[in-house]
C-alpha atoms as a PDB file:
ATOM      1  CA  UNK A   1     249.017 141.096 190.106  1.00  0.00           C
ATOM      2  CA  UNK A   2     249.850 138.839 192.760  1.00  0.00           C
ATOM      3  CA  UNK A   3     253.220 139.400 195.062  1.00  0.00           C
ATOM      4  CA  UNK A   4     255.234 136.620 196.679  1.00  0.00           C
ATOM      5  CA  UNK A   5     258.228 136.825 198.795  1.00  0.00           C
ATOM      6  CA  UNK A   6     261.137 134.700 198.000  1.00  0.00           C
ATOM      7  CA  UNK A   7     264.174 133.558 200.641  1.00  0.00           C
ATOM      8  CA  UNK A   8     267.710 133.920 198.114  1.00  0.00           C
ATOM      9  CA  UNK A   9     270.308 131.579 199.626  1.00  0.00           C
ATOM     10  CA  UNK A  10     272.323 133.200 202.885  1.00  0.00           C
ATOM     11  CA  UNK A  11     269.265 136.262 202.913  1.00  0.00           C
ATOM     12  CA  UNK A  12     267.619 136.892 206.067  1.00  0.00           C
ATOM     13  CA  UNK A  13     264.997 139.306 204.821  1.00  0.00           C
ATOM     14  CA  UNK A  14     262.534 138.351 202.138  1.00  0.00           C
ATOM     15  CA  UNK A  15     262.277 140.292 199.204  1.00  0.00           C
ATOM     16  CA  UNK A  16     258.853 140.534 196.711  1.00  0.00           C
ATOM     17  CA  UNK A  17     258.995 139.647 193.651  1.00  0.00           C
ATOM     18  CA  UNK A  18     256.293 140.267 191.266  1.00  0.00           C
ATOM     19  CA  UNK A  19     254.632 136.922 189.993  1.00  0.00           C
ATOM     20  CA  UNK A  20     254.419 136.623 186.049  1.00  0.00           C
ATOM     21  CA  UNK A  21     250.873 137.670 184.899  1.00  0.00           C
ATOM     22  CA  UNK A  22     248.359 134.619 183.912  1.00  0.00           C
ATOM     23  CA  UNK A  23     245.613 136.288 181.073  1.00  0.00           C
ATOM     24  CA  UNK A  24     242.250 135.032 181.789  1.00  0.00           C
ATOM     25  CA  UNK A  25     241.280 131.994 179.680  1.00  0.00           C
ATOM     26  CA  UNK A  26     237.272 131.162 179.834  1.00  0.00           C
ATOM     27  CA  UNK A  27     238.051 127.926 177.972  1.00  0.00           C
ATOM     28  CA  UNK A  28     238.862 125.672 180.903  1.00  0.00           C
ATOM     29  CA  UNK A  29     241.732 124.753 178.808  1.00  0.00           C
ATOM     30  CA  UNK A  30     245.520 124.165 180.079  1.00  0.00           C
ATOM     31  CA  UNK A  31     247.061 125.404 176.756  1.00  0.00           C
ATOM     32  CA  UNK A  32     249.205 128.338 177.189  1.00  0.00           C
ATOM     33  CA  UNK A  33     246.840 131.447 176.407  1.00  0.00           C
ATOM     34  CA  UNK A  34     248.505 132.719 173.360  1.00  0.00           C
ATOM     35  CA  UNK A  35     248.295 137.200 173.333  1.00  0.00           C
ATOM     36  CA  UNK A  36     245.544 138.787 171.165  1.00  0.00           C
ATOM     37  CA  UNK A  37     247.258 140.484 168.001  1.00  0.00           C
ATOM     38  CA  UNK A  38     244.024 141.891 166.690  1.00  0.00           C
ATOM     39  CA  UNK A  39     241.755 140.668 164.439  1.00  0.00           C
ATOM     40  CA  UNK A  40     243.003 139.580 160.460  1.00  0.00           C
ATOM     41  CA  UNK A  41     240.681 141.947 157.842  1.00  0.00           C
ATOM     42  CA  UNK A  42     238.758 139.803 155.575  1.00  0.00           C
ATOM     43  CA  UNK A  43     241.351 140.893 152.466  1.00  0.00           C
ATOM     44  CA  UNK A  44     244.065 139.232 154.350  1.00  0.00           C
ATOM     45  CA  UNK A  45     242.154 135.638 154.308  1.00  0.00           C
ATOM     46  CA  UNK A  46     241.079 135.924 151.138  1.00  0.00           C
ATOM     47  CA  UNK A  47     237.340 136.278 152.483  1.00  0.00           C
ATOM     48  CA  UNK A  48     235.122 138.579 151.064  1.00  0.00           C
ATOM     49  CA  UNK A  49     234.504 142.076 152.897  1.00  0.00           C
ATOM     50  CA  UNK A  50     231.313 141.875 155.416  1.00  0.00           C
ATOM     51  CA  UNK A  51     228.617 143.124 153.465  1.00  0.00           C
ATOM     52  CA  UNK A  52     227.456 147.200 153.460  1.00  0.00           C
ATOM     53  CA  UNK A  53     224.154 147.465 154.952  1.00  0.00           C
ATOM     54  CA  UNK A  54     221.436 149.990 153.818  1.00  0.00           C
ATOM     55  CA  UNK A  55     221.950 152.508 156.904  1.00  0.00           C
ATOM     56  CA  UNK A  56     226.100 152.282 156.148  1.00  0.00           C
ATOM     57  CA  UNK A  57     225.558 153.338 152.688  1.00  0.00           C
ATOM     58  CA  UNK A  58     223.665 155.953 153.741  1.00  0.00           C
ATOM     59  CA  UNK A  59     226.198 157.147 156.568  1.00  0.00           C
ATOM     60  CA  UNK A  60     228.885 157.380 153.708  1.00  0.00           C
ATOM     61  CA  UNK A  61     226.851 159.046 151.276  1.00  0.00           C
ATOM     62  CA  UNK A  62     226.020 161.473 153.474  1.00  0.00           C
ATOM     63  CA  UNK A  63     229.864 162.453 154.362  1.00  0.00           C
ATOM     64  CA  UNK A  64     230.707 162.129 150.890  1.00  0.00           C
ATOM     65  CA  UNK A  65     228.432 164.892 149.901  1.00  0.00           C
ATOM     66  CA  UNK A  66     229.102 167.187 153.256  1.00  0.00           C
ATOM     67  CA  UNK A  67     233.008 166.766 151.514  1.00  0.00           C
ATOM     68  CA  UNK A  68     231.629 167.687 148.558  1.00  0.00           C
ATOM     69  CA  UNK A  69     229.701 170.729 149.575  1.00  0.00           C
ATOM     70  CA  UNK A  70     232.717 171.749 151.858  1.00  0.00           C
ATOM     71  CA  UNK A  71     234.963 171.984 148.905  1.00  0.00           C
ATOM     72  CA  UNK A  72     232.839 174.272 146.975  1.00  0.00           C
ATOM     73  CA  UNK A  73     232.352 176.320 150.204  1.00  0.00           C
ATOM     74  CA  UNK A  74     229.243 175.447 151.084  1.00  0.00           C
ATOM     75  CA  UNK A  75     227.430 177.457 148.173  1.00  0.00           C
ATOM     76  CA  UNK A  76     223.369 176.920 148.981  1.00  0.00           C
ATOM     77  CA  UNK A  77     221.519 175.263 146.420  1.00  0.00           C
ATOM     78  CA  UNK A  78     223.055 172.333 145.401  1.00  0.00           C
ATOM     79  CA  UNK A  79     222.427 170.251 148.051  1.00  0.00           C
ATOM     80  CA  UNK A  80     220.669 167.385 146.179  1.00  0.00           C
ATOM     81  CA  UNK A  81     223.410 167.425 143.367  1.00  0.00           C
ATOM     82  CA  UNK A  82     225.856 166.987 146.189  1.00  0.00           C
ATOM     83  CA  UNK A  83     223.993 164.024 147.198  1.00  0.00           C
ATOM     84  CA  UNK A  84     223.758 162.880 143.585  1.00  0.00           C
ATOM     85  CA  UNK A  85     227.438 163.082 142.622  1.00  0.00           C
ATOM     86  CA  UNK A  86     228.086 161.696 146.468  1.00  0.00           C
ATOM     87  CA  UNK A  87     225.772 158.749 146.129  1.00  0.00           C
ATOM     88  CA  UNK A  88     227.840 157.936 142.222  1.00  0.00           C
ATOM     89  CA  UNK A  89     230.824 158.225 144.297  1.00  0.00           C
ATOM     90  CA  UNK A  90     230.265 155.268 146.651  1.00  0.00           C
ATOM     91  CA  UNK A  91     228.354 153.011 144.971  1.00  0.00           C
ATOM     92  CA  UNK A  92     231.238 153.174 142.301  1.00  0.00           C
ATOM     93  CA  UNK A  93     233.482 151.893 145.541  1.00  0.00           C
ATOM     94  CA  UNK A  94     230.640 149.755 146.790  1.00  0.00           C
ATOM     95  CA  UNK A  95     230.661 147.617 143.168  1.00  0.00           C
ATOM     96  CA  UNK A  96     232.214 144.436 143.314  1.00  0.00           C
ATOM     97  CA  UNK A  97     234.116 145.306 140.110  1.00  0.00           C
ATOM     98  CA  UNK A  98     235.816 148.779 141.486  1.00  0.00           C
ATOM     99  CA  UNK A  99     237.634 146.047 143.807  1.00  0.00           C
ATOM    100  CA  UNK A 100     239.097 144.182 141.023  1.00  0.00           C
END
């Protein structure tokens, strides 16, 4: 942030005074930079959500089912019905109907 001094009528001494702050703009433009509020989700412009991709699905499948296993203690053996019942779970979410 830049500093300038400034001279008030009948001062002898200068006193700094911190200049307003100027965001960068890497348009070249003149407009007044307007601040970033963050980004609107998709569901707020009536967009569709960005599609799930294979390795996603997998991700969430995979923490639905360590959920799943937590909340029966982590009993050994039923690792691949966790998986099962967690892989139901999301791709119930995942379907375009669930969201209507």
């Amino acid at each position: 942030m830049a500093i300038r001094t400034a001279k008030p009528a009948g001062s002898k001494a200068a006193k700094p005074q911190m200049a307003a702050a100027v965001p960068f703009s890497s348009g070249g433009s003149t407009a007044e930079a307007k601040p970033n509020s963050g980004a609107t989700p998709n569901s707020l412009r009536g967009l569709p959500p960005p599609p799930v991709t294979a390795e996603m699905r997998r991700a969430m499948i995979a923490e639905a089912a360590y959920r799943i296993a937590e909340q029966r203690g982590f009993a050994q053996g039923r690792d691949v019905e966790d998986w099962l019942l967690a892989e139901k779970q999301i791709d119930a979410e995942l379907s375009p109907r669930a969201r209507w």
